[in-house]
PDB file of N, CA and C in Angstrom:
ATOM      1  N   UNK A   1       0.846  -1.173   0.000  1.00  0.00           N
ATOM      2  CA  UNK A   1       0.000   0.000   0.000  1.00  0.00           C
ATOM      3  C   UNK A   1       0.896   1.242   0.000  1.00  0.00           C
ATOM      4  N   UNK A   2       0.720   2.240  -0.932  1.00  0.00           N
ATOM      5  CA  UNK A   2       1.096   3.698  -1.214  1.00  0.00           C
ATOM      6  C   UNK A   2       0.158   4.690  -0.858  1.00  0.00           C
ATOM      7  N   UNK A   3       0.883   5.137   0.382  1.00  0.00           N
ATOM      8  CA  UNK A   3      -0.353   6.275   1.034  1.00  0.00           C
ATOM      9  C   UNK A   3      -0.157   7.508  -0.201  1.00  0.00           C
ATOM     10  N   UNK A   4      -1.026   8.384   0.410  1.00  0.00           N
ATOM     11  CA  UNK A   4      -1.447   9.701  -0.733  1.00  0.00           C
ATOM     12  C   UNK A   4       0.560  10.620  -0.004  1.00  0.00           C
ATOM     13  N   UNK A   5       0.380  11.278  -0.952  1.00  0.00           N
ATOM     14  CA  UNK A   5       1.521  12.065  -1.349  1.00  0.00           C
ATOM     15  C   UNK A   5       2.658  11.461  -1.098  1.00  0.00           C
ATOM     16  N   UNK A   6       2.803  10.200  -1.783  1.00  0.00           N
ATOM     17  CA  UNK A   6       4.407   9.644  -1.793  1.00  0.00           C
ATOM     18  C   UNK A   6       4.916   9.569  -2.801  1.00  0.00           C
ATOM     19  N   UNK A   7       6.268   9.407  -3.682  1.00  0.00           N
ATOM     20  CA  UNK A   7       6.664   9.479  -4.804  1.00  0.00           C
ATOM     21  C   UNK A   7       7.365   8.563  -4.838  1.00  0.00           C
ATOM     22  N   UNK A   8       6.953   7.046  -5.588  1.00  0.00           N
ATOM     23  CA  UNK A   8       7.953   5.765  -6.086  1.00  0.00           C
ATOM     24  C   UNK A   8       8.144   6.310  -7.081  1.00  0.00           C
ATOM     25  N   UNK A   9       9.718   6.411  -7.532  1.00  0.00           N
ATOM     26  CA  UNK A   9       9.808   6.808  -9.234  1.00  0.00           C
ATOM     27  C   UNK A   9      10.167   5.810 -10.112  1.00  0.00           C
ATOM     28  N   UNK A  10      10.489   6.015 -10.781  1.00  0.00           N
ATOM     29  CA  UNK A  10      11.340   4.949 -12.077  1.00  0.00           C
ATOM     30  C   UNK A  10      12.635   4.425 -10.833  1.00  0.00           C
ATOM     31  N   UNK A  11      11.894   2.471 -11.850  1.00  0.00           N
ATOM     32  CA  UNK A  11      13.227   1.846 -11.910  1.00  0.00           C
ATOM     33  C   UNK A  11      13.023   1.478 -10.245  1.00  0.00           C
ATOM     34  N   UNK A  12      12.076   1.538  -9.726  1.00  0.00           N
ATOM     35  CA  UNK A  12      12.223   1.266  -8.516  1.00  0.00           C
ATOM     36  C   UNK A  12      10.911   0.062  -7.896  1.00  0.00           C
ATOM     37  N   UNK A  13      11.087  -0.736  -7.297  1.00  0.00           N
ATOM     38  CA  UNK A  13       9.826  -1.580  -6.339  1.00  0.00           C
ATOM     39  C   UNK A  13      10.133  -2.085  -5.765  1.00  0.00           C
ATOM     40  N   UNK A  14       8.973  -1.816  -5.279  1.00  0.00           N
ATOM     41  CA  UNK A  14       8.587  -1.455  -3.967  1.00  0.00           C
ATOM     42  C   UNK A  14       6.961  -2.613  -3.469  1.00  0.00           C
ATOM     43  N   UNK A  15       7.734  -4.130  -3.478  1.00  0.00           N
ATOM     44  CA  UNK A  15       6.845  -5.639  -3.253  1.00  0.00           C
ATOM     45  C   UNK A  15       6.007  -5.389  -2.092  1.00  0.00           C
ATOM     46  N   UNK A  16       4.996  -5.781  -1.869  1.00  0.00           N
ATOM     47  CA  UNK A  16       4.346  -6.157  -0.719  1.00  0.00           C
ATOM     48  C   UNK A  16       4.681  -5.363   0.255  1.00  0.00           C
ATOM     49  N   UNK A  17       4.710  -4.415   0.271  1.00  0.00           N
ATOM     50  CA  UNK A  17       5.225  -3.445   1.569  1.00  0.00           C
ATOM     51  C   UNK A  17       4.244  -1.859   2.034  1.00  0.00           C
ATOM     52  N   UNK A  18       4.227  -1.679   2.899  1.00  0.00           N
ATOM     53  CA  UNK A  18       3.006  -0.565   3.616  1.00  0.00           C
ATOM     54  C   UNK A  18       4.190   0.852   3.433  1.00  0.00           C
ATOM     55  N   UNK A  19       3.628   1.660   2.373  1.00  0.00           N
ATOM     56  CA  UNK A  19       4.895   3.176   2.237  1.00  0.00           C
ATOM     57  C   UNK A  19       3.725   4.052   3.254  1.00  0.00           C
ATOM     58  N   UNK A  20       3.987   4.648   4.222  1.00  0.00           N
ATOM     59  CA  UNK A  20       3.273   5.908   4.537  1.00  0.00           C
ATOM     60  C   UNK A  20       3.142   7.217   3.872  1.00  0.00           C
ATOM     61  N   UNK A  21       2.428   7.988   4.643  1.00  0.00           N
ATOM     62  CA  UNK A  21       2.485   9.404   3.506  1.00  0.00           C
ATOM     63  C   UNK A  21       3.433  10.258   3.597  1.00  0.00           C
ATOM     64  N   UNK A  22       3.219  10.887   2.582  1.00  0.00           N
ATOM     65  CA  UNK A  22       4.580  12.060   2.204  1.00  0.00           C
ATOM     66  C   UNK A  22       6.545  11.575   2.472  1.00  0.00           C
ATOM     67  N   UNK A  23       5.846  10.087   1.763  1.00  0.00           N
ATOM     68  CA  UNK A  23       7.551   9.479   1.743  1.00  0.00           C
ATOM     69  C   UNK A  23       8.450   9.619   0.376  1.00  0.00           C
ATOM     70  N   UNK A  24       9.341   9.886   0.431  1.00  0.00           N
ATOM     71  CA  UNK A  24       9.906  10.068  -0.679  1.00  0.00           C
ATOM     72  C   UNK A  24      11.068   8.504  -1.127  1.00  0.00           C
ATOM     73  N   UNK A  25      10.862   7.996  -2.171  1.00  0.00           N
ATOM     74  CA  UNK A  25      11.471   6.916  -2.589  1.00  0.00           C
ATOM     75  C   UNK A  25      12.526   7.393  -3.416  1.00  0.00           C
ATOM     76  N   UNK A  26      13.699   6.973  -3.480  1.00  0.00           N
ATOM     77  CA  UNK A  26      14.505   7.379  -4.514  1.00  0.00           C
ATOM     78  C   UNK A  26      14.731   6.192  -5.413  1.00  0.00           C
ATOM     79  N   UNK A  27      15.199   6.929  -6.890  1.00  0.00           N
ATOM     80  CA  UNK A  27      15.345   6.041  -7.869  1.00  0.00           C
ATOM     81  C   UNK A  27      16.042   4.497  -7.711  1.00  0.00           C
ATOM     82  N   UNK A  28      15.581   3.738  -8.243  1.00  0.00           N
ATOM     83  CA  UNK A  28      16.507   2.284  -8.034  1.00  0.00           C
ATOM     84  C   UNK A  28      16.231   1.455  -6.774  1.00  0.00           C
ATOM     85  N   UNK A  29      15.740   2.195  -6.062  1.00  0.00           N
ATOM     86  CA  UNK A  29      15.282   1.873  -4.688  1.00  0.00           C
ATOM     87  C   UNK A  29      14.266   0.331  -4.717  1.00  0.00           C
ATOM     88  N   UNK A  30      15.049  -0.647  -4.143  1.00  0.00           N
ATOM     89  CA  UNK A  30      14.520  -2.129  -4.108  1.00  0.00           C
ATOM     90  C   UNK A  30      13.802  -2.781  -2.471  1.00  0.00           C
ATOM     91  N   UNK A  31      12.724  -3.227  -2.885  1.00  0.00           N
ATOM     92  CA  UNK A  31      12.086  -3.423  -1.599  1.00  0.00           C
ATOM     93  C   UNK A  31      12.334  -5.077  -1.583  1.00  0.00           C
ATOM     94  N   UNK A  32      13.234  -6.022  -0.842  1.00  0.00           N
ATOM     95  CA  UNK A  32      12.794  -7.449  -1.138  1.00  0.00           C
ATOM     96  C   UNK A  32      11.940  -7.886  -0.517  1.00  0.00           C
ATOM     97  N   UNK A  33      11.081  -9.098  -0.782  1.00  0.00           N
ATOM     98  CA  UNK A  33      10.118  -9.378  -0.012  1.00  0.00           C
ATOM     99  C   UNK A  33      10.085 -10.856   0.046  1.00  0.00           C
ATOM    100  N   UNK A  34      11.051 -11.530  -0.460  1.00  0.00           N
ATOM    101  CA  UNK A  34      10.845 -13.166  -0.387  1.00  0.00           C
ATOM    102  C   UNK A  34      12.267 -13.907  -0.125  1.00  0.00           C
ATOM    103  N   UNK A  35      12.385 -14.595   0.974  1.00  0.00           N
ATOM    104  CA  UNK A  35      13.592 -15.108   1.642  1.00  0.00           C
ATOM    105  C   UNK A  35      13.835 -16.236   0.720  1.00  0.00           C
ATOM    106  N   UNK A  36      13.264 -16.927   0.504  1.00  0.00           N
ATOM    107  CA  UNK A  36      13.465 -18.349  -0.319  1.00  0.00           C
ATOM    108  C   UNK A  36      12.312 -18.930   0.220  1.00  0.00           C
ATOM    109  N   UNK A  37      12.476 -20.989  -0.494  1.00  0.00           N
ATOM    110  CA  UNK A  37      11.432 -21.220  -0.745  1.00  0.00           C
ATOM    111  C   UNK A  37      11.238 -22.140   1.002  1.00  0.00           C
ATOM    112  N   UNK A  38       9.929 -21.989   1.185  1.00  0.00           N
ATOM    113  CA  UNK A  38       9.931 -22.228   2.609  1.00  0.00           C
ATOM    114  C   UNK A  38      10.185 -21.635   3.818  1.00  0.00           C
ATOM    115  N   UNK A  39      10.312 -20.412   3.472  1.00  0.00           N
ATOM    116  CA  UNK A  39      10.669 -19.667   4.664  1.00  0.00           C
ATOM    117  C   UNK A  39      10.125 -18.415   4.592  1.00  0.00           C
ATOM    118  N   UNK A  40       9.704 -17.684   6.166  1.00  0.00           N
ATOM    119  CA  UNK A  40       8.768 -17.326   6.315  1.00  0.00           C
ATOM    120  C   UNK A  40       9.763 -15.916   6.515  1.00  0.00           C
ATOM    121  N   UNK A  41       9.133 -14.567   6.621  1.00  0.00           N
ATOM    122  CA  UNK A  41       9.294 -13.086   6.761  1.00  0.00           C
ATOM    123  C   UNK A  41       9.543 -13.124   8.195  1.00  0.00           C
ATOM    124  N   UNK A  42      10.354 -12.836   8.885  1.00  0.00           N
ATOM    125  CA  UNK A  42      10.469 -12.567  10.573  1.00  0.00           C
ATOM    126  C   UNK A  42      10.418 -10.553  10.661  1.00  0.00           C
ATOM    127  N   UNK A  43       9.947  -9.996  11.508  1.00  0.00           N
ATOM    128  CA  UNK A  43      10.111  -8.714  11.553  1.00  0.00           C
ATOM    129  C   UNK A  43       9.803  -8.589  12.915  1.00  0.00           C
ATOM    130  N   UNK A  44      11.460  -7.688  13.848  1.00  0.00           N
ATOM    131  CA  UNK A  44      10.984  -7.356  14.786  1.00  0.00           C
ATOM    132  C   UNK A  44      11.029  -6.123  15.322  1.00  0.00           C
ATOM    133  N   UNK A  45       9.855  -6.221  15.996  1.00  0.00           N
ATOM    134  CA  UNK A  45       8.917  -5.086  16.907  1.00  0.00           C
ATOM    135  C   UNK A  45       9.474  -5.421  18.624  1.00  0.00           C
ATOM    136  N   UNK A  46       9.556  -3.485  18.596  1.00  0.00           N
ATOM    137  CA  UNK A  46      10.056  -3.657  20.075  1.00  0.00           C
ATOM    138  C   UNK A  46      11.188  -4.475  20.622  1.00  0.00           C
ATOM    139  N   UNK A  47      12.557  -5.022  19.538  1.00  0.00           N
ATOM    140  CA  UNK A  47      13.145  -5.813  20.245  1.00  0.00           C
ATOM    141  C   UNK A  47      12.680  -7.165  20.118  1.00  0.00           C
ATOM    142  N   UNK A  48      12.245  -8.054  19.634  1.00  0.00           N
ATOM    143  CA  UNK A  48      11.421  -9.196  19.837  1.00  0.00           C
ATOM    144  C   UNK A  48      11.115  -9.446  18.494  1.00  0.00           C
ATOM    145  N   UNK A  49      11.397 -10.550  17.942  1.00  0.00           N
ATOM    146  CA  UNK A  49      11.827 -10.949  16.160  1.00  0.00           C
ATOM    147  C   UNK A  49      10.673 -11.822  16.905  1.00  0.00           C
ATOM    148  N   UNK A  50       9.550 -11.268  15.336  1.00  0.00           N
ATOM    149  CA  UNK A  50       7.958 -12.099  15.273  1.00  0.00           C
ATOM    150  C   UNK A  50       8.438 -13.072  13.864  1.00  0.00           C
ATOM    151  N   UNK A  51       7.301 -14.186  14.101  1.00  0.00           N
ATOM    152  CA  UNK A  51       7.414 -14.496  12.621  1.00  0.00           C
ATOM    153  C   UNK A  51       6.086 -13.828  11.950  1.00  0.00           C
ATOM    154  N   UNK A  52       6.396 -13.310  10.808  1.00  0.00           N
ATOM    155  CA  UNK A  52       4.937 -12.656  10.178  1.00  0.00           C
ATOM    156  C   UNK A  52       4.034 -14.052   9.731  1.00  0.00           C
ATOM    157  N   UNK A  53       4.284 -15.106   9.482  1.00  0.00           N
ATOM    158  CA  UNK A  53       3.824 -16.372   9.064  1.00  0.00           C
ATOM    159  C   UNK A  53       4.012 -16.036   6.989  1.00  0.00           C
ATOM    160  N   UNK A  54       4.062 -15.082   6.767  1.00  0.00           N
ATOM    161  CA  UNK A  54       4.019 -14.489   5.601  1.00  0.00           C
ATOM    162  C   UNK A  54       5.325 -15.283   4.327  1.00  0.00           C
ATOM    163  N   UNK A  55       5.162 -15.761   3.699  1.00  0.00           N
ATOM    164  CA  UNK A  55       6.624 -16.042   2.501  1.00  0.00           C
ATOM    165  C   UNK A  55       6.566 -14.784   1.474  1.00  0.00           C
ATOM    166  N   UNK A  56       5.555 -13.957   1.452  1.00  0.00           N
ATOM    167  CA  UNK A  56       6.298 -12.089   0.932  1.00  0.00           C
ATOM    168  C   UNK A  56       5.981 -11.187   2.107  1.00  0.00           C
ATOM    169  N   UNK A  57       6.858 -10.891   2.123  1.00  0.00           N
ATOM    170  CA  UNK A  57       6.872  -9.363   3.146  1.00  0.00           C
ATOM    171  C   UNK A  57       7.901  -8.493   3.042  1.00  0.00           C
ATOM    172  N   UNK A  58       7.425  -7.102   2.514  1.00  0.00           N
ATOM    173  CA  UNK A  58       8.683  -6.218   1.937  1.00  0.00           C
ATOM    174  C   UNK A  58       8.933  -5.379   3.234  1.00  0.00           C
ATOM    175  N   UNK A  59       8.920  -4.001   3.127  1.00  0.00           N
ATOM    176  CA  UNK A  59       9.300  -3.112   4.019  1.00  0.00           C
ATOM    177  C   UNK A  59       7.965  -2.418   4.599  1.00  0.00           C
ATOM    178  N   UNK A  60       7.820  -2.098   5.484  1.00  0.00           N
ATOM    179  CA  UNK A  60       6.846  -0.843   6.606  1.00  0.00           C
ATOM    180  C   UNK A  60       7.634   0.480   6.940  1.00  0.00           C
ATOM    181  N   UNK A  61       7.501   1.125   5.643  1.00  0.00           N
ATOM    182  CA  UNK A  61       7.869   2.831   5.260  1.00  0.00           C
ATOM    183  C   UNK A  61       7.657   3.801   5.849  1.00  0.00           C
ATOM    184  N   UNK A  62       7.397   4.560   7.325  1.00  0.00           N
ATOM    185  CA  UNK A  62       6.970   5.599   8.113  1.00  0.00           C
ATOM    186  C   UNK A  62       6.703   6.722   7.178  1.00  0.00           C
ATOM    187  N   UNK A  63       5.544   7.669   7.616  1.00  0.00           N
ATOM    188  CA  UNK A  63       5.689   8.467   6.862  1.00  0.00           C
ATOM    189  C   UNK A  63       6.429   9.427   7.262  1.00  0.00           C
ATOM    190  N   UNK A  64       6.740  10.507   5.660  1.00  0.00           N
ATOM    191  CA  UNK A  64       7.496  11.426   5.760  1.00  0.00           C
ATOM    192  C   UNK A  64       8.796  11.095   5.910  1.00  0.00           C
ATOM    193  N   UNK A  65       9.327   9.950   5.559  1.00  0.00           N
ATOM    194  CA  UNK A  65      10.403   9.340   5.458  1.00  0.00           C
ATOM    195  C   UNK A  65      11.598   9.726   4.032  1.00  0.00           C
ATOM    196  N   UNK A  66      12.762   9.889   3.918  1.00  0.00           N
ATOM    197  CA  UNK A  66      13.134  10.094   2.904  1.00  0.00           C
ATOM    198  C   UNK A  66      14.484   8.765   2.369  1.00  0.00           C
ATOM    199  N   UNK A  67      13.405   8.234   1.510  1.00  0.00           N
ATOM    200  CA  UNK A  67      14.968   6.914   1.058  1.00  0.00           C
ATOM    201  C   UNK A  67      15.347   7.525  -0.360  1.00  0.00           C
ATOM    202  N   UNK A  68      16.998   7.160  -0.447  1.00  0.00           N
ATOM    203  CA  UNK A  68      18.410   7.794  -1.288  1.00  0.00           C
ATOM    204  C   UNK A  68      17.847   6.834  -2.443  1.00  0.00           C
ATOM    205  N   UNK A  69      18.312   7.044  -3.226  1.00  0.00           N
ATOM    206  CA  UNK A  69      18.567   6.562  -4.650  1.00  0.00           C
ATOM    207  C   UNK A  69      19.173   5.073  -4.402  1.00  0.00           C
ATOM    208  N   UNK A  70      19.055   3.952  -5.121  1.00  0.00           N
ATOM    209  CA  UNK A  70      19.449   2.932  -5.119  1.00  0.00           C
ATOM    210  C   UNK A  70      19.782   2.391  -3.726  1.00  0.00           C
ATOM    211  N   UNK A  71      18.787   2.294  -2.830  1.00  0.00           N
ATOM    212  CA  UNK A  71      19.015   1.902  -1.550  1.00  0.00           C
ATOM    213  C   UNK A  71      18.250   0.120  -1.841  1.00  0.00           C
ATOM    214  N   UNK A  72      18.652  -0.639  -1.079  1.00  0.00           N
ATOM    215  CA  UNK A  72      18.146  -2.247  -0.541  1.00  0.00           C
ATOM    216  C   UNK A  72      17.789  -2.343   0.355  1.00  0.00           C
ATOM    217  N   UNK A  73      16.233  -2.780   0.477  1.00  0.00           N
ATOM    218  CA  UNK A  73      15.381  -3.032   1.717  1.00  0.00           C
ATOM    219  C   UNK A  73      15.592  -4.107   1.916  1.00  0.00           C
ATOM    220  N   UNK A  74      15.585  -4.934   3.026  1.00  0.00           N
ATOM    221  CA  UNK A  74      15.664  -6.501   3.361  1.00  0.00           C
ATOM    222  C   UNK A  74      14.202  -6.508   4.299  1.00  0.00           C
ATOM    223  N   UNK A  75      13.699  -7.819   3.360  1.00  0.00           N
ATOM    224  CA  UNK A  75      12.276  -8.339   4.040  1.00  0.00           C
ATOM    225  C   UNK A  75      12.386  -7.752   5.037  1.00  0.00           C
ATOM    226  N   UNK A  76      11.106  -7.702   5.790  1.00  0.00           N
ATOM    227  CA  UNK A  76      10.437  -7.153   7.052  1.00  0.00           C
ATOM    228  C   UNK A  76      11.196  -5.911   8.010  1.00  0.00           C
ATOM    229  N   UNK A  77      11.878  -5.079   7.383  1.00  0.00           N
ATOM    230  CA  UNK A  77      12.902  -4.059   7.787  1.00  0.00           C
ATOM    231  C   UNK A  77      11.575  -3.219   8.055  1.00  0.00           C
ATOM    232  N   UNK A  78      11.544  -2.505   8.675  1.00  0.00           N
ATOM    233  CA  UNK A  78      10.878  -0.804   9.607  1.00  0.00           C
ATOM    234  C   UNK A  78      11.827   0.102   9.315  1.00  0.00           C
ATOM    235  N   UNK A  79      11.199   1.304   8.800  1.00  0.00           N
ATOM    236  CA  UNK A  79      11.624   2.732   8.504  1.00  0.00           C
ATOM    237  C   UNK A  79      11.087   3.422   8.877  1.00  0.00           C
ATOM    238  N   UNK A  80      11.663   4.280   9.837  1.00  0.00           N
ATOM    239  CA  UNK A  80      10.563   4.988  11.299  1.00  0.00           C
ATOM    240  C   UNK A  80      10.184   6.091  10.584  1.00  0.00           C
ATOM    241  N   UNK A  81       9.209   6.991  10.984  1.00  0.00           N
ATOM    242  CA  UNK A  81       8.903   8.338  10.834  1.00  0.00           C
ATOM    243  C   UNK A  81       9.915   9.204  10.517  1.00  0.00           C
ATOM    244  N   UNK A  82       9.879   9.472   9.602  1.00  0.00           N
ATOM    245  CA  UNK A  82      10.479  10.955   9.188  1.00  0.00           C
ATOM    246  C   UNK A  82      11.789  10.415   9.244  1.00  0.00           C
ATOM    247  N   UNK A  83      12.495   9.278   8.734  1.00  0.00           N
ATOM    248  CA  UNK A  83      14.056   8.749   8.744  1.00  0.00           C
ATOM    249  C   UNK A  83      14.033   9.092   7.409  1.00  0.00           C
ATOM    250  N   UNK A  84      15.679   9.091   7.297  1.00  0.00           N
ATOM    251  CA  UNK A  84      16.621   9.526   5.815  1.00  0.00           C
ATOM    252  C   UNK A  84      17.564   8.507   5.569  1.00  0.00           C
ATOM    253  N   UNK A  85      17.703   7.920   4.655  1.00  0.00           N
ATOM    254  CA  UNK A  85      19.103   7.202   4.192  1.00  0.00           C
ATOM    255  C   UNK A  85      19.429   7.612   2.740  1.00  0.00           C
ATOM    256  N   UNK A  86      20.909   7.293   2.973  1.00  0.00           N
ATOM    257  CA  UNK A  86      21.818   7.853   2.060  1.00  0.00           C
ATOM    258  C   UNK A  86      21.709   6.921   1.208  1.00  0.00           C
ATOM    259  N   UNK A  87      21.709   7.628  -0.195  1.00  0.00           N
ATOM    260  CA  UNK A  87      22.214   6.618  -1.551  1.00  0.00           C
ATOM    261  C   UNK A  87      22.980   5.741  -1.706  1.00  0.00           C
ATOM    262  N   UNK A  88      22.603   5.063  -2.279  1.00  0.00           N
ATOM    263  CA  UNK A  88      23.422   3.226  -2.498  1.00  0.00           C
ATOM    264  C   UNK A  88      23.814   2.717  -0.622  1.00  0.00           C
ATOM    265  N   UNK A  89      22.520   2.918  -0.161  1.00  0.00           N
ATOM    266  CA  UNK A  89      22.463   1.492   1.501  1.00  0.00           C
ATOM    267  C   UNK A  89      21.875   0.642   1.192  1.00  0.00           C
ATOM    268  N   UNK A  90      22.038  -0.150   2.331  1.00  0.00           N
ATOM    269  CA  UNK A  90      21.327  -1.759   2.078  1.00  0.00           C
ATOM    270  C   UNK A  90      20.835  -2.049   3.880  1.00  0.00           C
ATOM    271  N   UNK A  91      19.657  -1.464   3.267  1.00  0.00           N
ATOM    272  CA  UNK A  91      18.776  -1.286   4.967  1.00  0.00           C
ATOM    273  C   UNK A  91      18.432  -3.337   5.302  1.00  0.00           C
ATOM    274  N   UNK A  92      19.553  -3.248   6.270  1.00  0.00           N
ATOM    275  CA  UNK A  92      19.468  -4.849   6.801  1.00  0.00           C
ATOM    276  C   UNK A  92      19.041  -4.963   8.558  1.00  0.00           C
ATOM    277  N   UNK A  93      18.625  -3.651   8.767  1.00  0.00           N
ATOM    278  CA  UNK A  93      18.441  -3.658  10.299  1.00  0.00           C
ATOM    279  C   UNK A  93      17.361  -2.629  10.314  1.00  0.00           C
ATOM    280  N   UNK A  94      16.362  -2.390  11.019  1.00  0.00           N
ATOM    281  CA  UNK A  94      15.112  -1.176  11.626  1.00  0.00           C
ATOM    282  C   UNK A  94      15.951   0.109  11.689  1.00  0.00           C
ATOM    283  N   UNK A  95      15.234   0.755  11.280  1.00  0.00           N
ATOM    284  CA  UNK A  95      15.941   2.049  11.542  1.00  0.00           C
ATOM    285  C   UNK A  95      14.990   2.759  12.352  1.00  0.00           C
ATOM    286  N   UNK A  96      15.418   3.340  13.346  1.00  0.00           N
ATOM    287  CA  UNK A  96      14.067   4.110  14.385  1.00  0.00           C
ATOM    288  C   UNK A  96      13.855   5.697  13.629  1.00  0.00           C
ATOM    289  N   UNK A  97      12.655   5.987  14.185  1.00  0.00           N
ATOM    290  CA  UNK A  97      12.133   7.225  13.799  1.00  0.00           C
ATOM    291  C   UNK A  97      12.877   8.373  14.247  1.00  0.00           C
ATOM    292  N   UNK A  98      13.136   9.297  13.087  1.00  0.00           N
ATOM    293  CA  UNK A  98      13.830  10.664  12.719  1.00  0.00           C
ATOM    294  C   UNK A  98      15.192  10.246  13.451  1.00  0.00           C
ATOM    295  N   UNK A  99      15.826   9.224  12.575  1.00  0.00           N
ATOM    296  CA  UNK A  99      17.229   8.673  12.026  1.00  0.00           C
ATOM    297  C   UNK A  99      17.663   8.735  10.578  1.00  0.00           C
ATOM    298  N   UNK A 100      19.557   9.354  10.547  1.00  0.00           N
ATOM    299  CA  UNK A 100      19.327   8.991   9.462  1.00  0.00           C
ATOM    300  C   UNK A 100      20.589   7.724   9.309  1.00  0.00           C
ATOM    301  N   UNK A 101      20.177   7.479   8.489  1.00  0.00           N
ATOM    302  CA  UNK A 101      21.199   5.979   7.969  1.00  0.00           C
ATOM    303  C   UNK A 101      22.279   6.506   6.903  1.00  0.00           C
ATOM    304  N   UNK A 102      23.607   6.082   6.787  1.00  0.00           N
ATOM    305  CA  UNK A 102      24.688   7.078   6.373  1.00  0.00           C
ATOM    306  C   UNK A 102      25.400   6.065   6.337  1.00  0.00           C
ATOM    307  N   UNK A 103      26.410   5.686   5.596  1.00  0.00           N
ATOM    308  CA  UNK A 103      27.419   4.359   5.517  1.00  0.00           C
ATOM    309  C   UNK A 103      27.119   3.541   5.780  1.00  0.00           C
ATOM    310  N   UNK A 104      26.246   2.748   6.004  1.00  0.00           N
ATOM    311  CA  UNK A 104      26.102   1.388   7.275  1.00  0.00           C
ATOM    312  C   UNK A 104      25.338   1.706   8.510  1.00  0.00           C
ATOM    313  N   UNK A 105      25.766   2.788   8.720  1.00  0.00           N
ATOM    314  CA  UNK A 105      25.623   3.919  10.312  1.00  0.00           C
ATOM    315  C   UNK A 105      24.242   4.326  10.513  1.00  0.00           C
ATOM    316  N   UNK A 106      23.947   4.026  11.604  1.00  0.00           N
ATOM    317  CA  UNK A 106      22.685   5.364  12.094  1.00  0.00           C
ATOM    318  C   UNK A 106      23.018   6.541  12.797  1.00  0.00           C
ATOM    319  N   UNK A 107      22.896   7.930  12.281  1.00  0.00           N
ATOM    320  CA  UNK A 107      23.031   8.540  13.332  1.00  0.00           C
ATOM    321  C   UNK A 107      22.152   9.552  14.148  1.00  0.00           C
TER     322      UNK A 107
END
């Protein structure tokens, strides 16, 4: 689901995944959503890795969020409110709300 005022552009998708509003996607920007065969989406909340029971599950986009150009989502990753990452990351961990992600780094 693509809330109202977000911008996926070219060259970019964005699988099975909840974008909030007024998020900005940058070009190239890849959402994955399928681990392999038999295995299920884990995403954790609060500290505490759920299984979603799910075999697609992309990303949960906060709104007002801003993702870089050619960034990599990994299944069931969280992108808090109003967070930023830098061009060419590979979001493999939650990023909390109004963070930005920078080399690898949160800061």
């Amino acid at each position: 689901m693509i809330r109202e005022g977000s911008a996926v552009p070219h060259f970019s998708y964005i699988g099975d995944s909840y974008i909030g509003k007024n998020v900005n996607i940058g070009a190239g920007t890849k959402t994955a959503n399928l681990l392999g065969k038999e295995k299920t989406v884990r995403m954790k909340v609060k500290g505490k890795l759920y299984d979603t029971r799910r075999e697609k599950m992309g990303a949960v986009i906060g709104s007002e969020a801003k993702i870089g150009v050619n960034n990599s989502i990994k299944p069931g990753r969280k992108i808090g409110y109003k967070s930023v990452t830098d061009s060419g990351e590979k979001v493999d961990e939650n990023i909390p709300s109004e963070t930005t992600l920078k080399d690898g780094d949160t800061l």
